[in-house]
N, C-alpha and C. Protein backbone atom coordinates (compact mmCIF):
# COMPACT_ATOMS: atom_id res chain seq x y z
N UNK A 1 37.28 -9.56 2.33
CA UNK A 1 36.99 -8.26 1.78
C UNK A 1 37.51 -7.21 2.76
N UNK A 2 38.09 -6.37 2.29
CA UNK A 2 38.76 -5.11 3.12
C UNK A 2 37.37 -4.12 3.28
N UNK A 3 37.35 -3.48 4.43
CA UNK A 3 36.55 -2.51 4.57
C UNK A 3 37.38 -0.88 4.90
N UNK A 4 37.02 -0.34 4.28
CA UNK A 4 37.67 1.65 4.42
C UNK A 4 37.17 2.44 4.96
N UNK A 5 37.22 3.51 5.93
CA UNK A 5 36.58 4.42 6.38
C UNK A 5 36.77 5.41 5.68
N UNK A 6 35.75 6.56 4.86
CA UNK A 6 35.84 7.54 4.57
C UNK A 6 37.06 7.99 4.57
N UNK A 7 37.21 8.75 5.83
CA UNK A 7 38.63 9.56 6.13
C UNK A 7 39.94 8.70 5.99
N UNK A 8 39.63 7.51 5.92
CA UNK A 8 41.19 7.09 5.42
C UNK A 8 41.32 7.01 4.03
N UNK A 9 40.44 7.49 3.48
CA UNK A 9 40.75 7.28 1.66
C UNK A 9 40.87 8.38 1.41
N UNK A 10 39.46 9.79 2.02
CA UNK A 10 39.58 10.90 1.66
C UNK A 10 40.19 11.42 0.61
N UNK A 11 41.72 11.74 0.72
CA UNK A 11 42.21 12.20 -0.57
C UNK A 11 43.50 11.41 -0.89
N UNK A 12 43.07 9.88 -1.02
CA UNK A 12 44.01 9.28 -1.70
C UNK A 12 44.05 8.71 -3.12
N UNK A 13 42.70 8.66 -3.62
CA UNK A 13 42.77 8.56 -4.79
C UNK A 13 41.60 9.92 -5.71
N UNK A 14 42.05 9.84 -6.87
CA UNK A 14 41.77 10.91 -7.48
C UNK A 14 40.70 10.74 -8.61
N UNK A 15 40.49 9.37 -8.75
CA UNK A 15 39.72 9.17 -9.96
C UNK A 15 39.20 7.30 -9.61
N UNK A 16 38.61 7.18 -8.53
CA UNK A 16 38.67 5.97 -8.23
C UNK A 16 37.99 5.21 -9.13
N UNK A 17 38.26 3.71 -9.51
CA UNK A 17 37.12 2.86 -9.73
C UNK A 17 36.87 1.69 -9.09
N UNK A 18 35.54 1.28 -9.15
CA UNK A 18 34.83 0.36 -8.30
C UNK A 18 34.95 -1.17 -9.44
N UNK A 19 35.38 -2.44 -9.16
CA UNK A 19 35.05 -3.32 -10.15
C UNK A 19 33.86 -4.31 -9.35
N UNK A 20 32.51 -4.35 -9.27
CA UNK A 20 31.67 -5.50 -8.86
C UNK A 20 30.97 -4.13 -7.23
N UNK A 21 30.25 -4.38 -6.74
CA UNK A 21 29.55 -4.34 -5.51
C UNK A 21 30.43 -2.94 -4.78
N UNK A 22 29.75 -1.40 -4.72
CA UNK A 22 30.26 -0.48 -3.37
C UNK A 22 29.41 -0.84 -2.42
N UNK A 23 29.55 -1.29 -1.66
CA UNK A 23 28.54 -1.25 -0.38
C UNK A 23 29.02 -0.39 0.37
N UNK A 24 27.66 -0.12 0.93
CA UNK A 24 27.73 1.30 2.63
C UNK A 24 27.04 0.44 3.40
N UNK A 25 27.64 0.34 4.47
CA UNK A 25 26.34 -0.77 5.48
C UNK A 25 26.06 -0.37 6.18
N UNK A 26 26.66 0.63 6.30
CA UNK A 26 25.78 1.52 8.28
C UNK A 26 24.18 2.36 7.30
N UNK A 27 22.99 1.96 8.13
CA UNK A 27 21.95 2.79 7.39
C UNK A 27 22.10 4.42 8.09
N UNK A 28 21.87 5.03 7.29
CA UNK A 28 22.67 6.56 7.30
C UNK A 28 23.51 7.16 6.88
N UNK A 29 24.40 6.23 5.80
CA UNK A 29 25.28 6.67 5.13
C UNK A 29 24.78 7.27 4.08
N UNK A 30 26.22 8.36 3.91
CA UNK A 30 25.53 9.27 2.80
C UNK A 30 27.02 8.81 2.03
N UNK A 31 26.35 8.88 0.20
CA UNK A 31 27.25 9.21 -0.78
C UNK A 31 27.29 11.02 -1.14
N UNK A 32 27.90 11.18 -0.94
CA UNK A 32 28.00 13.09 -1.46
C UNK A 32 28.90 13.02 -2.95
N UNK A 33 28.12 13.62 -3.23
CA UNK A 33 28.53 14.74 -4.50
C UNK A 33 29.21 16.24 -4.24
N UNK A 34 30.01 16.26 -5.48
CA UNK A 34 30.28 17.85 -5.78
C UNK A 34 30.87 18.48 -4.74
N UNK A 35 31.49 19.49 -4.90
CA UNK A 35 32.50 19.98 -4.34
C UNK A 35 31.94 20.75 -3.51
N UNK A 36 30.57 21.16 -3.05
CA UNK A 36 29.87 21.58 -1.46
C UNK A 36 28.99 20.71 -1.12
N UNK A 37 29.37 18.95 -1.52
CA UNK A 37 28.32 18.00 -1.30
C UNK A 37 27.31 18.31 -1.49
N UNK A 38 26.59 18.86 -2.50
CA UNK A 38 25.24 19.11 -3.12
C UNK A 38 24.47 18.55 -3.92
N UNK A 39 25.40 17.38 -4.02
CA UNK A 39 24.09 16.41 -4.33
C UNK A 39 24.40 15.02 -3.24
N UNK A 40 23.18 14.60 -2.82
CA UNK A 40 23.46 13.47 -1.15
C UNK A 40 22.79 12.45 -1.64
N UNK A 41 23.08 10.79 -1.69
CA UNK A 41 22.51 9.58 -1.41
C UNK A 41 22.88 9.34 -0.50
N UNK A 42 21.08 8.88 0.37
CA UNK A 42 21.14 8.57 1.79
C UNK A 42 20.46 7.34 1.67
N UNK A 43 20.45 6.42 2.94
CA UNK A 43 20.10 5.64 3.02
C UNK A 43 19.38 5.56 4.67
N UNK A 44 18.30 5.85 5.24
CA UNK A 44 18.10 5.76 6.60
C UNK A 44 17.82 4.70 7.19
N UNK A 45 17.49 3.76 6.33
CA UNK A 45 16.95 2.59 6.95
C UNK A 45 16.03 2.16 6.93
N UNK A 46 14.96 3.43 6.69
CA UNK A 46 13.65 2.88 6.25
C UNK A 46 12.89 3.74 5.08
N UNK A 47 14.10 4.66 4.65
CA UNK A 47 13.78 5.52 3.62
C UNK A 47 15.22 5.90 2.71
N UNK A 48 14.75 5.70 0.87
CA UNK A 48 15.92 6.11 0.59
C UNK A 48 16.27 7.72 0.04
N UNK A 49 17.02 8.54 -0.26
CA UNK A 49 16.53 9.99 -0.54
C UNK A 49 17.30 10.91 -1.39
N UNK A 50 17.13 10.84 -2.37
CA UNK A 50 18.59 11.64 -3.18
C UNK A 50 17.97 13.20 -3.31
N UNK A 51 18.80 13.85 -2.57
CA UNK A 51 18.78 14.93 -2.47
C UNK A 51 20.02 16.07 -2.82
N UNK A 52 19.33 17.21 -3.80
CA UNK A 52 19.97 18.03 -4.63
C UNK A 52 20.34 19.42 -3.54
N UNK A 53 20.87 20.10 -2.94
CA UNK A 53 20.61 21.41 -2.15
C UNK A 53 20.71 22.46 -3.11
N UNK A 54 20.92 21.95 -4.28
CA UNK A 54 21.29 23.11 -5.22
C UNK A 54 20.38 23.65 -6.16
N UNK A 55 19.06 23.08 -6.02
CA UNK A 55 17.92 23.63 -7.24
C UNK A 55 17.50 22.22 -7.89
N UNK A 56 17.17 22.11 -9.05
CA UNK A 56 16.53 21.18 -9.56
C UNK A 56 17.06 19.91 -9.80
N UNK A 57 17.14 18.79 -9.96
CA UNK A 57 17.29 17.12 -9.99
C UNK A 57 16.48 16.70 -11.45
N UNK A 58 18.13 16.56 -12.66
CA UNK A 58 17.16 16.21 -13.85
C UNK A 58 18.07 14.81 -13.79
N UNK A 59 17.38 13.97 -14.47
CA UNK A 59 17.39 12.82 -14.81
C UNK A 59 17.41 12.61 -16.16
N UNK A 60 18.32 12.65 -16.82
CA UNK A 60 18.67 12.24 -18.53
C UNK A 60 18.93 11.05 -19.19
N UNK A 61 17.83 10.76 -20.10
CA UNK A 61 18.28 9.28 -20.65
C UNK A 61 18.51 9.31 -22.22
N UNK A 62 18.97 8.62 -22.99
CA UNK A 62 18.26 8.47 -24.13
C UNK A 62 17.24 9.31 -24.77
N UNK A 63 17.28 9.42 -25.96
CA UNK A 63 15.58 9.97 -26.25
C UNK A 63 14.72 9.38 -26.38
N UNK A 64 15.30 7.80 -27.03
CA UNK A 64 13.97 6.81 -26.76
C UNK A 64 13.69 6.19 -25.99
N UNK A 65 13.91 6.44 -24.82
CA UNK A 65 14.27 5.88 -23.11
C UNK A 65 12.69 6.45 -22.80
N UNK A 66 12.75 5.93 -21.58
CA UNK A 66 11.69 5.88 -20.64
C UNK A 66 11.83 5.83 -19.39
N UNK A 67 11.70 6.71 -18.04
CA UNK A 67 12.42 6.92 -17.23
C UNK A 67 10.40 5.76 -16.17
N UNK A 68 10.82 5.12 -15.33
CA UNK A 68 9.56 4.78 -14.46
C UNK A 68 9.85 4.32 -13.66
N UNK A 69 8.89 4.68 -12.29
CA UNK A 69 9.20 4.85 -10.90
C UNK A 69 8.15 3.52 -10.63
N UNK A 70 8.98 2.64 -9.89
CA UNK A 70 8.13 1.43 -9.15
C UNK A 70 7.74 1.73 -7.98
N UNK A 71 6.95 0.77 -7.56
CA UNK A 71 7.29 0.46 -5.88
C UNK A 71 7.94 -0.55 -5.71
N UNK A 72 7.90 -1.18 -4.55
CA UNK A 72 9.14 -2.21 -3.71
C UNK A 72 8.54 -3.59 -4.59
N UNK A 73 7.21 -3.73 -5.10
CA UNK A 73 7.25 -4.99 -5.69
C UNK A 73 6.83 -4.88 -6.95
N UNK A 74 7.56 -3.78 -7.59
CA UNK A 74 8.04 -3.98 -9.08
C UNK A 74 6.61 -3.21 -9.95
N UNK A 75 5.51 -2.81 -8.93
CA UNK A 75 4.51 -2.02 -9.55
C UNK A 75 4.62 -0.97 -10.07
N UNK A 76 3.86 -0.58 -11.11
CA UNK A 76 4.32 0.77 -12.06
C UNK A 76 3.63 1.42 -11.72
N UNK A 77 3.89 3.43 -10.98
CA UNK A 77 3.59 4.46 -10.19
C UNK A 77 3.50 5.53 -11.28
N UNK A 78 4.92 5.24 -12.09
CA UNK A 78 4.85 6.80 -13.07
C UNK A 78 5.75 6.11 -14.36
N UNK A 79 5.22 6.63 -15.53
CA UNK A 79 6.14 6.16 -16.39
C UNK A 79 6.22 7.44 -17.56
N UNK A 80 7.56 8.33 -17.54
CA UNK A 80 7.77 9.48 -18.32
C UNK A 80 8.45 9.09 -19.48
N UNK A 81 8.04 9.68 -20.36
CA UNK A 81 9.21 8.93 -22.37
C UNK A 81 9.47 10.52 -22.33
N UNK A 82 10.44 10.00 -23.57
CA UNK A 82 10.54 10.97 -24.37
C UNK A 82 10.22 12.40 -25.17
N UNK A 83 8.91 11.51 -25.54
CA UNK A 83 8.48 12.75 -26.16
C UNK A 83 7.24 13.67 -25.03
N UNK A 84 7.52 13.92 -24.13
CA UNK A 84 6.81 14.50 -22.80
C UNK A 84 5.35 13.92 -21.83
N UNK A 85 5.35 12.70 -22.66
CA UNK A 85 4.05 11.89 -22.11
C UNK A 85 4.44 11.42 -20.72
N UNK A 86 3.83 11.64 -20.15
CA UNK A 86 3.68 11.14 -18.59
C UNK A 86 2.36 10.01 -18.49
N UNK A 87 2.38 8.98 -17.70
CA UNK A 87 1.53 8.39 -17.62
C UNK A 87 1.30 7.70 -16.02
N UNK A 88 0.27 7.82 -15.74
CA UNK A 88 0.06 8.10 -13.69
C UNK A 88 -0.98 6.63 -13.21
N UNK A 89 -0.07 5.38 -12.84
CA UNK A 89 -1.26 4.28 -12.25
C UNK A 89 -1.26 4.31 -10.96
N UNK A 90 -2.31 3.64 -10.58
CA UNK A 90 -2.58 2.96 -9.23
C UNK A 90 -3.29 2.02 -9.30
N UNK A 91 -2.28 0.69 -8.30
CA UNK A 91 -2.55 -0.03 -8.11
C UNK A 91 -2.05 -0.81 -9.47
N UNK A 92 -0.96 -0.70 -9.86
CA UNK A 92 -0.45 -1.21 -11.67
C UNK A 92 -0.92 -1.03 -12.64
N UNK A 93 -2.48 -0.19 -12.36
CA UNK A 93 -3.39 0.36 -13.67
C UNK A 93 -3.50 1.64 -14.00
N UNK A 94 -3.06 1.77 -15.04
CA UNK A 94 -3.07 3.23 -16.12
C UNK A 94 -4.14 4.04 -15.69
N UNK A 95 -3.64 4.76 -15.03
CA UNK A 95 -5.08 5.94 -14.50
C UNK A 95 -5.00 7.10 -15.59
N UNK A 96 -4.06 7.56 -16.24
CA UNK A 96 -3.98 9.02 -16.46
C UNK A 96 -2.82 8.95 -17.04
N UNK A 97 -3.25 9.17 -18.81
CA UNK A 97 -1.86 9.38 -19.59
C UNK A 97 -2.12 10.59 -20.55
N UNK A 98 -0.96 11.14 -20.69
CA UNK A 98 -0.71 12.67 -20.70
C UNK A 98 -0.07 12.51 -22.55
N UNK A 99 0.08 13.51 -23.15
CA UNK A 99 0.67 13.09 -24.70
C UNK A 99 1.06 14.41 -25.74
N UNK A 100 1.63 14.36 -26.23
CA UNK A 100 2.42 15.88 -26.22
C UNK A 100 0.61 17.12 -26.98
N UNK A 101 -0.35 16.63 -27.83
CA UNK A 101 -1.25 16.93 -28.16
C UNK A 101 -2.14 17.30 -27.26
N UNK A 102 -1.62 16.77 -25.74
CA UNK A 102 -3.37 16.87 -24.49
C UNK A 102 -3.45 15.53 -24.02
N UNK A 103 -3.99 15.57 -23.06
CA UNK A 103 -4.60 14.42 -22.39
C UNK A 103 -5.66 13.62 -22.50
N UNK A 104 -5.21 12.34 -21.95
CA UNK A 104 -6.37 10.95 -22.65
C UNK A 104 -6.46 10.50 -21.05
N UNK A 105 -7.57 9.74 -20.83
CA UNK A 105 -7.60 8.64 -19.53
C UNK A 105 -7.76 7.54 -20.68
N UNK A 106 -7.23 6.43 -19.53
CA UNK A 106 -7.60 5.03 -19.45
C UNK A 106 -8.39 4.58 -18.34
N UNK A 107 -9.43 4.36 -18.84
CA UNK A 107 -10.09 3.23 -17.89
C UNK A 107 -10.59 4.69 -17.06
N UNK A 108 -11.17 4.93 -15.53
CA UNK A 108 -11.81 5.73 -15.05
C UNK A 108 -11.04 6.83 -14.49
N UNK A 109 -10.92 8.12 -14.84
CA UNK A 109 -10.05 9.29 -13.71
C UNK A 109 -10.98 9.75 -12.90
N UNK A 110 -10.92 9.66 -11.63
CA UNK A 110 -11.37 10.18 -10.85
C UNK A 110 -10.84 11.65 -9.47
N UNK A 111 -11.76 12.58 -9.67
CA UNK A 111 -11.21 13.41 -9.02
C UNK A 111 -12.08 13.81 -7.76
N UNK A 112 -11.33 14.18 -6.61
CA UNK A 112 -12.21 13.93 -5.33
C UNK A 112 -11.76 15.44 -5.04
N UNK A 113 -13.04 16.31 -4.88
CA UNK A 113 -13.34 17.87 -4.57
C UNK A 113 -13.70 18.77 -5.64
N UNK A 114 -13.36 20.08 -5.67
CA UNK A 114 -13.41 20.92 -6.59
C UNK A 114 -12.13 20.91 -7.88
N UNK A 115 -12.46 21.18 -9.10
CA UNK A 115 -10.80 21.04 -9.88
C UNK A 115 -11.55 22.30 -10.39
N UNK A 116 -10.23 23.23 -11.13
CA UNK A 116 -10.19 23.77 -11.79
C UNK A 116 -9.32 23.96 -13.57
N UNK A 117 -10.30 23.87 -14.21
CA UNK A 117 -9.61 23.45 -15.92
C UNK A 117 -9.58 24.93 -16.16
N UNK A 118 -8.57 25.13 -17.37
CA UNK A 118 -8.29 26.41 -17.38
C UNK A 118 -8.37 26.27 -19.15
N UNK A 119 -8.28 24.96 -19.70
CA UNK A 119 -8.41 25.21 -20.88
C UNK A 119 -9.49 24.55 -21.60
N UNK A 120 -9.83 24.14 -22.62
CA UNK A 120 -11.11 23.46 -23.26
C UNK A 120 -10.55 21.87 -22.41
N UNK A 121 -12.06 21.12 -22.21
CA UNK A 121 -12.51 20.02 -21.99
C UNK A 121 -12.83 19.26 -23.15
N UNK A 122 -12.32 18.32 -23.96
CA UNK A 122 -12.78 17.45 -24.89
C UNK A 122 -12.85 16.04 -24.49
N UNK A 123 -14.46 15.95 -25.04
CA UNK A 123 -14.63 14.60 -24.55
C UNK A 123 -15.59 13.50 -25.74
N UNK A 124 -15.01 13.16 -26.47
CA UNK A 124 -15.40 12.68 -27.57
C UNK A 124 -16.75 11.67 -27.65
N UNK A 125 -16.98 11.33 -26.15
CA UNK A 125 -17.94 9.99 -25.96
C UNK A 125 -19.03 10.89 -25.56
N UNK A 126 -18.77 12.01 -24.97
CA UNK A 126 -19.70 13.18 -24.50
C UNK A 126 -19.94 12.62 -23.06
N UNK A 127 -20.10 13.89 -22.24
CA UNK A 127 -20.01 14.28 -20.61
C UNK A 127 -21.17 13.71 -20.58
N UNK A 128 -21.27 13.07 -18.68
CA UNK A 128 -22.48 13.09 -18.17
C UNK A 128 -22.13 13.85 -16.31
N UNK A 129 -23.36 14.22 -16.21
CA UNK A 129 -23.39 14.55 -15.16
C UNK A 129 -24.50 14.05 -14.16
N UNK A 130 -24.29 13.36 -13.26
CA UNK A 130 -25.29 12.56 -12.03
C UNK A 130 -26.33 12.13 -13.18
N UNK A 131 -27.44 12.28 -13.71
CA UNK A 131 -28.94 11.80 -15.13
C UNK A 131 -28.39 12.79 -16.15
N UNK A 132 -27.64 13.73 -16.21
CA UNK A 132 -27.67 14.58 -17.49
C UNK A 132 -26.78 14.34 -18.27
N UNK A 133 -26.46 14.06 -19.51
CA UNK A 133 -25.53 13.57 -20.39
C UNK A 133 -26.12 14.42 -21.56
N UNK A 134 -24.73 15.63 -21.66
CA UNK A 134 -24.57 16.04 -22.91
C UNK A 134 -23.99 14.72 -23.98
N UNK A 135 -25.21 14.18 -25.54
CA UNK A 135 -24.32 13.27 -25.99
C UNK A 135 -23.29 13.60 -27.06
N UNK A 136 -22.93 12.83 -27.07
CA UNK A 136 -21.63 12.80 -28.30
C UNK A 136 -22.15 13.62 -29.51
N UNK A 137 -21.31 14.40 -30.03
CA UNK A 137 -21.53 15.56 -30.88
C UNK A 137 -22.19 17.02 -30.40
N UNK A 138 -22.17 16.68 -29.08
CA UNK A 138 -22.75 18.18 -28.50
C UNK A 138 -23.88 18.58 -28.41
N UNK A 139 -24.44 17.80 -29.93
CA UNK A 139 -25.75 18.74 -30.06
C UNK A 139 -27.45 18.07 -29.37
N UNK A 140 -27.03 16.99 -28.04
CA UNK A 140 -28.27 16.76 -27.79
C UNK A 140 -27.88 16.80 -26.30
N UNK A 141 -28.97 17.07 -25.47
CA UNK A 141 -28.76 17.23 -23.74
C UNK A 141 -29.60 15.72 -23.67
N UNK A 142 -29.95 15.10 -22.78
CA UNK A 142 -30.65 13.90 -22.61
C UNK A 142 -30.73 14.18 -20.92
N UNK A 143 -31.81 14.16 -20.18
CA UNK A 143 -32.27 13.97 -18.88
C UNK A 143 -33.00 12.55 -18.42
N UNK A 144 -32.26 11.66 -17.79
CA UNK A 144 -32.57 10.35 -18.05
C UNK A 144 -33.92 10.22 -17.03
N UNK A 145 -34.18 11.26 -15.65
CA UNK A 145 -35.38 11.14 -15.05
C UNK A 145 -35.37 12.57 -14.68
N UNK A 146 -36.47 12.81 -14.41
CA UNK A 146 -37.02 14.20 -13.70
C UNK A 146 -37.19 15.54 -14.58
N UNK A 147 -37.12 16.61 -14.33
CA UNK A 147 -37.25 17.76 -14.79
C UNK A 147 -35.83 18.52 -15.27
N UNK A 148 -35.75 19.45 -16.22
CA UNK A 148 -34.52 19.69 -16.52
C UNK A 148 -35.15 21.10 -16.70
N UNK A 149 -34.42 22.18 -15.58
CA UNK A 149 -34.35 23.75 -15.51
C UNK A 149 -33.24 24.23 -15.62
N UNK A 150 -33.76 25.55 -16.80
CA UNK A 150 -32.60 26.63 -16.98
C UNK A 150 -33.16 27.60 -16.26
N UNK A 151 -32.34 27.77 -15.62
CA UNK A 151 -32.20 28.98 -14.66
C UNK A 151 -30.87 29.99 -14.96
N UNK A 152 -31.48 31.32 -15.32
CA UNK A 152 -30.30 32.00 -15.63
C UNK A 152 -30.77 33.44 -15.24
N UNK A 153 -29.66 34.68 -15.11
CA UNK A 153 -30.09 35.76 -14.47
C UNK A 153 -30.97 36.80 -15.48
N UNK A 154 -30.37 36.53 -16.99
CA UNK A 154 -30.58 37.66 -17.70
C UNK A 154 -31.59 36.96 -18.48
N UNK A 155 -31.72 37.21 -20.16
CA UNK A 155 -32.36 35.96 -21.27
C UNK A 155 -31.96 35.04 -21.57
N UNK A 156 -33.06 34.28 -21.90
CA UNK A 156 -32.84 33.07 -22.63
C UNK A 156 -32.71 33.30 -24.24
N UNK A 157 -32.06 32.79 -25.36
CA UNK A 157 -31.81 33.22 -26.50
C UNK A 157 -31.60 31.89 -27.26
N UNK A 158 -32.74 31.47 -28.15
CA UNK A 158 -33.14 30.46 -28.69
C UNK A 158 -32.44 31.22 -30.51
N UNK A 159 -31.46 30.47 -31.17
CA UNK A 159 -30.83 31.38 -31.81
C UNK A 159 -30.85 29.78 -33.42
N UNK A 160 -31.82 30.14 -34.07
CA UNK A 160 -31.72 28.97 -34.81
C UNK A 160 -31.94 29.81 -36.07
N UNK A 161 -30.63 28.60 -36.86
CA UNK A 161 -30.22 30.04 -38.32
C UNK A 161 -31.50 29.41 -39.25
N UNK A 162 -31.93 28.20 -38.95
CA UNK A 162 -33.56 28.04 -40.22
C UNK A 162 -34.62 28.53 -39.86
N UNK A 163 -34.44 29.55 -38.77
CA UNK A 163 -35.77 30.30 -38.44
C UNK A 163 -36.80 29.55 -37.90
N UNK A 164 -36.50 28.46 -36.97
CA UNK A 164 -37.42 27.04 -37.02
C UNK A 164 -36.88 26.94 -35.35
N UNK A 165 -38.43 27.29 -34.26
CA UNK A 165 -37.73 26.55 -32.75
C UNK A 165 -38.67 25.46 -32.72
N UNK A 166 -38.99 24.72 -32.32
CA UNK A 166 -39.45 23.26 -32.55
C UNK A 166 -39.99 22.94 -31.36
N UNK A 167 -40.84 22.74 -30.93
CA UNK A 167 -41.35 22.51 -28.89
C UNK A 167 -42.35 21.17 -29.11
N UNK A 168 -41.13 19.79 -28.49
CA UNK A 168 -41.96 18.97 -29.10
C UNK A 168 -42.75 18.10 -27.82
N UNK A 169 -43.61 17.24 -27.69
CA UNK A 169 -44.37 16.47 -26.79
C UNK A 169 -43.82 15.02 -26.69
N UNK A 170 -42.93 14.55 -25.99
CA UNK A 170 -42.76 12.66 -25.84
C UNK A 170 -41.46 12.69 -27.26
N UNK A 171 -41.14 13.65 -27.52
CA UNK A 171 -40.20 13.29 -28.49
C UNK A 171 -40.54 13.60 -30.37
């Protein structure tokens, strides 16, 4: 096998093609792009890095393609389609899939600190919080032990259209 240095090919061919295997073997080689090398495949040795200097890095497939990012032993990290669904595992399991309508989990999402939602929360099985579980359909609170206080600054406003508030004992 013949080996080439850069600068001796430089500008000898104009439209090259490769038939079977380009190898770069020094780790640190860069493939450059474009005519101010603005787009770079590197290779360091212990990291690989395609880098754009020019603004954004799109990736185009198919429309019924599916673009997904492994790790080194073939585990699934991110898997983006077509129609704008993103879907986010760890550890090879579906944490968090996204769908052009809104978002669904699989299996448990967990979030560690404060989040902020900016749009409606739907949750069809109905929320719980530490004993409190609003249930499914909204319309019942359930306190599984202890006391349950509303505390609020202004009134309370008990607003029932059959003219009927109900204050019951054990249920």
């Amino acid at each position: 096998m013949a080996t080439f240095t850069y600068e001796s090919l430089k500008y000898k061919f104009l439209n090259p093609t490769v038939k079977g295997n380009l190898d770069l073997l020094d780790d640190g080689a860069i493939i450059k792009i474009g005519a101010d090398d603005d787009l770079q495949i590197t290779h360091s040795g212990s990291a690989a890095t395609i880098d754009n200097n020019t603004g954004n890095l799109e990736l185009q497939v198919d429309a019924s393609a599916v673009i997904n990012l492994k790790d080194q032993d073939g585990d699934q990290m991110i898997s983006a389609n077509s129609n704008g669904g993103v879907e986010l595992y760890h550890n090879n399991t579906k944490r968090l899939e996204t769908v052009a309508a809104g978002a669904k989990t699989t299996g448990t999402f967990e979030v560690t600190g404060a989040s902020t939602l900016t749009g409606a929360v739907t949750a069809a099985a109905g929320v719980t919080v530490d004993n409190l579980t609003l249930v499914n359909g909204g319309n019942e609170i359930d306190v599984a032990s202890g006391n349950l206080l509303l505390d609020v600054e202004a009134d309370i406003e008990l607003d029932a259209n059959s003219g009927n508030v109900i204050l019951k004992d054990n249920g």
